[in-house]
PDB file of N, CA and C in Angstrom:
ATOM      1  N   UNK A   1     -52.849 171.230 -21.513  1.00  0.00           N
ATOM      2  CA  UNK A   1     -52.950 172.642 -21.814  1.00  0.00           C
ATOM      3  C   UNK A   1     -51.649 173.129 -22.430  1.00  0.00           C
ATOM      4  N   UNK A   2     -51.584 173.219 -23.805  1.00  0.00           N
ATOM      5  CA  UNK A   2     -50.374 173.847 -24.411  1.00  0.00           C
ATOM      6  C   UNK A   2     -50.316 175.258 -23.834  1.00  0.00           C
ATOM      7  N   UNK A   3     -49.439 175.662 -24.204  1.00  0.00           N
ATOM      8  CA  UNK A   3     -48.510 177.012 -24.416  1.00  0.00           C
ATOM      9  C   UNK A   3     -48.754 177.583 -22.715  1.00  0.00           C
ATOM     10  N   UNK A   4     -49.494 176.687 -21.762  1.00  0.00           N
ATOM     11  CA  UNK A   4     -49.087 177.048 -20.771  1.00  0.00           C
ATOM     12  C   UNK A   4     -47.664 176.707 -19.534  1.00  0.00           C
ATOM     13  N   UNK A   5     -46.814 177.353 -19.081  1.00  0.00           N
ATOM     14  CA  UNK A   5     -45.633 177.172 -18.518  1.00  0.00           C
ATOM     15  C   UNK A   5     -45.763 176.721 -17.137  1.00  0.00           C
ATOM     16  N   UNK A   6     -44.864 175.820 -16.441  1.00  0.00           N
ATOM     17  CA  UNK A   6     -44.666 175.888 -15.517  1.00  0.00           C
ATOM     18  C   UNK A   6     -43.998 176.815 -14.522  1.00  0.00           C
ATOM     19  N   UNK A   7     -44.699 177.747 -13.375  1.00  0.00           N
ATOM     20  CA  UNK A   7     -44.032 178.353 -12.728  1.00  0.00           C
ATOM     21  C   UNK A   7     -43.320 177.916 -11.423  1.00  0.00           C
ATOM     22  N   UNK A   8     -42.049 178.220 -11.727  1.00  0.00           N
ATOM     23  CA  UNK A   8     -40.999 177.802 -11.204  1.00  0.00           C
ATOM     24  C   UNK A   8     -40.386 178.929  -9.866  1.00  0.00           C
ATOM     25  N   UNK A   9     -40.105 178.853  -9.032  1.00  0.00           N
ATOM     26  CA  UNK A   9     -39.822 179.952  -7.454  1.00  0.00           C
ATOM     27  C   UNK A   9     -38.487 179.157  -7.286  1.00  0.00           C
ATOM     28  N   UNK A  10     -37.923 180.832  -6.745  1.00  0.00           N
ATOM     29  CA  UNK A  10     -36.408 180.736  -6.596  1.00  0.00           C
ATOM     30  C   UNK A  10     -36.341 181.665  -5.693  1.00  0.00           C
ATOM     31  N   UNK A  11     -35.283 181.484  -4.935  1.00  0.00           N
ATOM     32  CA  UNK A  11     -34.745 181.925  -3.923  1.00  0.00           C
ATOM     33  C   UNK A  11     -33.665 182.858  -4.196  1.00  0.00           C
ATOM     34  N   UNK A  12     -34.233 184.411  -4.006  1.00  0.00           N
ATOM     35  CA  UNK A  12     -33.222 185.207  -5.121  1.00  0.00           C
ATOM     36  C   UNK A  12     -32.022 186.081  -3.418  1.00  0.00           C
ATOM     37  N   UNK A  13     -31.144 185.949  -3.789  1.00  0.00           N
ATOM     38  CA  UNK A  13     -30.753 187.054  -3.219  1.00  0.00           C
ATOM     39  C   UNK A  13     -29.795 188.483  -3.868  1.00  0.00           C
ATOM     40  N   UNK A  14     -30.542 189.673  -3.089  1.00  0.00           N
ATOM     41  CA  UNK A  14     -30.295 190.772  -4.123  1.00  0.00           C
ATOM     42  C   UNK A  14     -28.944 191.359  -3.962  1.00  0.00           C
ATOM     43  N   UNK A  15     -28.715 192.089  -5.555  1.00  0.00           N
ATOM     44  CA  UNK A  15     -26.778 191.838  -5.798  1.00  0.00           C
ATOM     45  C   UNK A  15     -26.753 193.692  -4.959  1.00  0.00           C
ATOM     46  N   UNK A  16     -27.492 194.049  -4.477  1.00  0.00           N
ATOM     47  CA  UNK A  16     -27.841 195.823  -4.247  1.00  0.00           C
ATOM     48  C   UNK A  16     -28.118 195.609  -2.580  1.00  0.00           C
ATOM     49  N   UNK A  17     -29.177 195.013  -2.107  1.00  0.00           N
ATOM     50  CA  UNK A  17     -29.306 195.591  -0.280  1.00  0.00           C
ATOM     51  C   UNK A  17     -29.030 194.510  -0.192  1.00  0.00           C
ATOM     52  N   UNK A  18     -28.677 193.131  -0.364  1.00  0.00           N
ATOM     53  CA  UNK A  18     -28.356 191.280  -0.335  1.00  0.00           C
ATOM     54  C   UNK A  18     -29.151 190.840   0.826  1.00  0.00           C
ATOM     55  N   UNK A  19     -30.589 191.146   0.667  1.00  0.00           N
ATOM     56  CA  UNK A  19     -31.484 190.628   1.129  1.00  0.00           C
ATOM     57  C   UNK A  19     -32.111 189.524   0.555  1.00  0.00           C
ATOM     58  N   UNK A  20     -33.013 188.267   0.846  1.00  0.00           N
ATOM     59  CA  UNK A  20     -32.977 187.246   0.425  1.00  0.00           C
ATOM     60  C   UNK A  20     -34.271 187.499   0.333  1.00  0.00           C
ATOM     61  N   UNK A  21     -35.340 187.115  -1.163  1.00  0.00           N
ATOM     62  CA  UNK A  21     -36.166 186.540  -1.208  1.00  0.00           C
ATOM     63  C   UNK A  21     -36.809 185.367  -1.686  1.00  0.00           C
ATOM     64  N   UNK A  22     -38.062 185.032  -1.905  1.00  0.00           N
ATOM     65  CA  UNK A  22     -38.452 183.726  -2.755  1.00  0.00           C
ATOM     66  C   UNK A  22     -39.283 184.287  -3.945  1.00  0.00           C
ATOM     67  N   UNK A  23     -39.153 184.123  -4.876  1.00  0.00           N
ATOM     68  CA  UNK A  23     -40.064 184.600  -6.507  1.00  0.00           C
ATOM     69  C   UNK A  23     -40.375 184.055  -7.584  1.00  0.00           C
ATOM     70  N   UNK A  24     -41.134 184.058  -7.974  1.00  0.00           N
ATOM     71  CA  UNK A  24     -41.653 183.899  -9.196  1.00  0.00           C
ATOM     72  C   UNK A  24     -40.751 184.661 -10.663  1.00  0.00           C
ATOM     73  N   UNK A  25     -40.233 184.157 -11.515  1.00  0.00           N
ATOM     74  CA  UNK A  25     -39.379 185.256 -12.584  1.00  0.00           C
ATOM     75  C   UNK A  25     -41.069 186.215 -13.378  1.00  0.00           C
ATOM     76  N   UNK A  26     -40.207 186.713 -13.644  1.00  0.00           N
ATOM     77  CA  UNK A  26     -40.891 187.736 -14.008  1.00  0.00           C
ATOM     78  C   UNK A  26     -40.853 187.977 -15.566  1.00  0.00           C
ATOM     79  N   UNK A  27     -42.172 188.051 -16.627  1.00  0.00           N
ATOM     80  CA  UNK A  27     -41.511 188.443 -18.001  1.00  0.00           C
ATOM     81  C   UNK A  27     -41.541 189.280 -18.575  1.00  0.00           C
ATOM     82  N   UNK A  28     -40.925 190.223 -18.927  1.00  0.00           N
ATOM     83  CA  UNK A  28     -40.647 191.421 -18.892  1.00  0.00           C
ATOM     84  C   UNK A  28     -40.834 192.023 -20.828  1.00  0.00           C
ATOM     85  N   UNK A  29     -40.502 190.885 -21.820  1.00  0.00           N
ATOM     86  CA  UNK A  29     -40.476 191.310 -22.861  1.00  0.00           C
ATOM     87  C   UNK A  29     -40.118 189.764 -23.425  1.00  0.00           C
ATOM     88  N   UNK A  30     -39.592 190.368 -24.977  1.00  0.00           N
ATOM     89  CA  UNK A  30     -39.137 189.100 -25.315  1.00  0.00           C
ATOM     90  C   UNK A  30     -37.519 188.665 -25.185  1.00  0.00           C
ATOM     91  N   UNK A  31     -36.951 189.305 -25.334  1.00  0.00           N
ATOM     92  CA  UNK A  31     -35.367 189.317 -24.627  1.00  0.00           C
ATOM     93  C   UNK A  31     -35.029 188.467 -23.297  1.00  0.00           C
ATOM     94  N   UNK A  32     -34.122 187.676 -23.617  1.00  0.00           N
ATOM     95  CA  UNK A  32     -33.674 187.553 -22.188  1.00  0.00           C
ATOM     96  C   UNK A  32     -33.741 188.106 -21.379  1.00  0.00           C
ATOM     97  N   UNK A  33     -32.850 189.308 -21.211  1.00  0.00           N
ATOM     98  CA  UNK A  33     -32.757 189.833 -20.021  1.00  0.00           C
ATOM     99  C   UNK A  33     -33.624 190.966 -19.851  1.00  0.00           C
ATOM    100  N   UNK A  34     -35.068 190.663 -20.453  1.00  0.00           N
ATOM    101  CA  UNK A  34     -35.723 191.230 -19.232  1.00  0.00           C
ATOM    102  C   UNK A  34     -36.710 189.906 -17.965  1.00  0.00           C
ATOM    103  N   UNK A  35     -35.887 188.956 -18.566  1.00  0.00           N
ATOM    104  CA  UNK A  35     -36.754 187.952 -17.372  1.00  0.00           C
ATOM    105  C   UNK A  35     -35.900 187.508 -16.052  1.00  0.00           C
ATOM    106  N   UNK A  36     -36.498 188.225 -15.124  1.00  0.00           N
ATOM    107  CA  UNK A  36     -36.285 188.401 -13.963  1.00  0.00           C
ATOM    108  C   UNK A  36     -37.192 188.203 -12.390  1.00  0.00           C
ATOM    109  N   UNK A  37     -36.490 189.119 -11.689  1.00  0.00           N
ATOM    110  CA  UNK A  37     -37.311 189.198 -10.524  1.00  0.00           C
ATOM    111  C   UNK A  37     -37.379 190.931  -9.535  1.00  0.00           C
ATOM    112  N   UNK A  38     -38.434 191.076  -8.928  1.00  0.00           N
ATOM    113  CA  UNK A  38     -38.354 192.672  -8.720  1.00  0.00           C
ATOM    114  C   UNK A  38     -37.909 191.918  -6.822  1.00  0.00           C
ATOM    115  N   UNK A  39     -36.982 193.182  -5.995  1.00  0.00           N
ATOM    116  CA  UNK A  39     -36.779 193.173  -5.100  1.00  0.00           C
ATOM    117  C   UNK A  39     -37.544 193.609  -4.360  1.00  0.00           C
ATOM    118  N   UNK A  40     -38.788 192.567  -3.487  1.00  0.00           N
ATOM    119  CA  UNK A  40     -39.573 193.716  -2.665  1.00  0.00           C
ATOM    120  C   UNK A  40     -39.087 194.103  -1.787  1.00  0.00           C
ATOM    121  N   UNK A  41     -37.768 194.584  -1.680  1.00  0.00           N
ATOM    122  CA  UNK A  41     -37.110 195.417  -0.737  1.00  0.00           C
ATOM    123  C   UNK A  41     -36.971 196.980  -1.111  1.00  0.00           C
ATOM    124  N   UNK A  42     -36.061 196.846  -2.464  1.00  0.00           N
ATOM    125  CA  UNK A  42     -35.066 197.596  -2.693  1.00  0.00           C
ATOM    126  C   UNK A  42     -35.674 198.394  -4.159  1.00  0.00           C
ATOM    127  N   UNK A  43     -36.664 196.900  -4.592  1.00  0.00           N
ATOM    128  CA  UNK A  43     -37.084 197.419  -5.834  1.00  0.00           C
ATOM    129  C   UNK A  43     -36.405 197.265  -6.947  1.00  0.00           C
ATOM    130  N   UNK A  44     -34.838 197.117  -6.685  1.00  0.00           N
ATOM    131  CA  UNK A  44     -34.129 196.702  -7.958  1.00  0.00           C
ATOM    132  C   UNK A  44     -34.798 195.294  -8.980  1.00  0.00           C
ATOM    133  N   UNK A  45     -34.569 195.570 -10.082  1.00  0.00           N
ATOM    134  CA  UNK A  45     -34.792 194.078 -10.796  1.00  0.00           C
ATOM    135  C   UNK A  45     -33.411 193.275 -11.208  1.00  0.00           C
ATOM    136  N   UNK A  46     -33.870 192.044 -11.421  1.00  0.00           N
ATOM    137  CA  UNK A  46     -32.572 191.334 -10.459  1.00  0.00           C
ATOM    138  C   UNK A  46     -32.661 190.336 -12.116  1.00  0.00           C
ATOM    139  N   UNK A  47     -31.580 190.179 -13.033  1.00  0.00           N
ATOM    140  CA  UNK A  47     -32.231 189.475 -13.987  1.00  0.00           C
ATOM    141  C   UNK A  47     -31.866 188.002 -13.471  1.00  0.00           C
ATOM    142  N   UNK A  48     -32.526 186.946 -14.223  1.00  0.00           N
ATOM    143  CA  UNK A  48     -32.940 185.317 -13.676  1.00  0.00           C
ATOM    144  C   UNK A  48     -30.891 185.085 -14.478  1.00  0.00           C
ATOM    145  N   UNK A  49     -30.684 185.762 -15.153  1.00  0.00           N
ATOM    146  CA  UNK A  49     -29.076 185.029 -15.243  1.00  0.00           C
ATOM    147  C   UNK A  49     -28.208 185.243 -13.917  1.00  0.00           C
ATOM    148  N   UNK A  50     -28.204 186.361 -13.010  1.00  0.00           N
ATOM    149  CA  UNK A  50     -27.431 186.614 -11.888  1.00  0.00           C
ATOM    150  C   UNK A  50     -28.097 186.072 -10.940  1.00  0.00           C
ATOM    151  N   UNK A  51     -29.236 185.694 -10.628  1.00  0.00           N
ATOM    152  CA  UNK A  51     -30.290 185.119  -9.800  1.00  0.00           C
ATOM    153  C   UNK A  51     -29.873 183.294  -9.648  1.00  0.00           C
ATOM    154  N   UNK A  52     -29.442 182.850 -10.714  1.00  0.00           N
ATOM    155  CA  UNK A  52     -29.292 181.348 -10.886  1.00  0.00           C
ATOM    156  C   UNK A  52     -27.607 181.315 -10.827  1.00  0.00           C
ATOM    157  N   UNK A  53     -26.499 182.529 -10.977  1.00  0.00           N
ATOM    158  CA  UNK A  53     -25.209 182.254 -10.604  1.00  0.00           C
ATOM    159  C   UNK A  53     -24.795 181.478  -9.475  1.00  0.00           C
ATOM    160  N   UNK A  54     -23.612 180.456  -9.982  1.00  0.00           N
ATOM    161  CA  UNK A  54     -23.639 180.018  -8.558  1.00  0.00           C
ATOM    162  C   UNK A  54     -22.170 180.587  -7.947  1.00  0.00           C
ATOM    163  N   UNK A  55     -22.003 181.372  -8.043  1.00  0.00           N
ATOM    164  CA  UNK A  55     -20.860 182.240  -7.670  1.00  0.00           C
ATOM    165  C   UNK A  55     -21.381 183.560  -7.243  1.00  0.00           C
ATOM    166  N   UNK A  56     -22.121 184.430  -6.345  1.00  0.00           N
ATOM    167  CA  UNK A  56     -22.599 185.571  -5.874  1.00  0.00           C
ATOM    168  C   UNK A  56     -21.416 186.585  -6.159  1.00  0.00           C
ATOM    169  N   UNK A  57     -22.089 187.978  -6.344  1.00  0.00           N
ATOM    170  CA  UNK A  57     -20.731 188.571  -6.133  1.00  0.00           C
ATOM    171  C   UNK A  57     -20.957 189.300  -4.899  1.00  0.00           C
ATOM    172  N   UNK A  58     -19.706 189.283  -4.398  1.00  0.00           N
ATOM    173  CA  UNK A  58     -19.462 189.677  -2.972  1.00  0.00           C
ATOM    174  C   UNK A  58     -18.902 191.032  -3.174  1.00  0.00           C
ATOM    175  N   UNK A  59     -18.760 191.804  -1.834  1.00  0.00           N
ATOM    176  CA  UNK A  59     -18.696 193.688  -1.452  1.00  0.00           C
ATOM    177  C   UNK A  59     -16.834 193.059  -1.461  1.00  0.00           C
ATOM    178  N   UNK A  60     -16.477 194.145  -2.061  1.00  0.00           N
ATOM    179  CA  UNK A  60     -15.023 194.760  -1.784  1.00  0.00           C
ATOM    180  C   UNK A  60     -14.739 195.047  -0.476  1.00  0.00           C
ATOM    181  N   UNK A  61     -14.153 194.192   0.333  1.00  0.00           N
ATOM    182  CA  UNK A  61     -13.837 195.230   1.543  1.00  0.00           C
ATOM    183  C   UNK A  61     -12.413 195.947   2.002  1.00  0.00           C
ATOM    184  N   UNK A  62     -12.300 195.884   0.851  1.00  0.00           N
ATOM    185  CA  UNK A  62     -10.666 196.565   0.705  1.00  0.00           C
ATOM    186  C   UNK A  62     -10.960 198.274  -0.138  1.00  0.00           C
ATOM    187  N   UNK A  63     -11.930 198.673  -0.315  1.00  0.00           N
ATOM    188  CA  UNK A  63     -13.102 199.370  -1.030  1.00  0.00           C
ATOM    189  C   UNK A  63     -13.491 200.288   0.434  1.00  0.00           C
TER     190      UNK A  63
END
């Protein structure tokens, strides 16, 4: 079956409430960055480039 993709699940955790989920990306347009994932927490969308960082960014606590 051409032009069909493999869907691929990732283990996102969110850069906003840093709650952890598992997802499916999401495609949003033709652009990169709208392919992502939605937070069923928070609702934020989370794009698949900060989702696959392997460096998180962490809270200021000097802030």
């Amino acid at each position: 079956m051409s032009g069909v993709g493999q869907e691929r699940s990732f283990d996102v955790e969110c850069p906003h409430c840093h709650k952890g989920f598992a997802a499916h990306p999401i495609e949003g347009g033709r652009a990169a960055r709208y392919l992502g994932f939605k937070c069923p927490h928070c609702k934020l969308f989370v794009p698949l480039q900060r989702a696959t960082d392997s460096a998180p960014l962490a809270r200021d606590t000097d802030a």
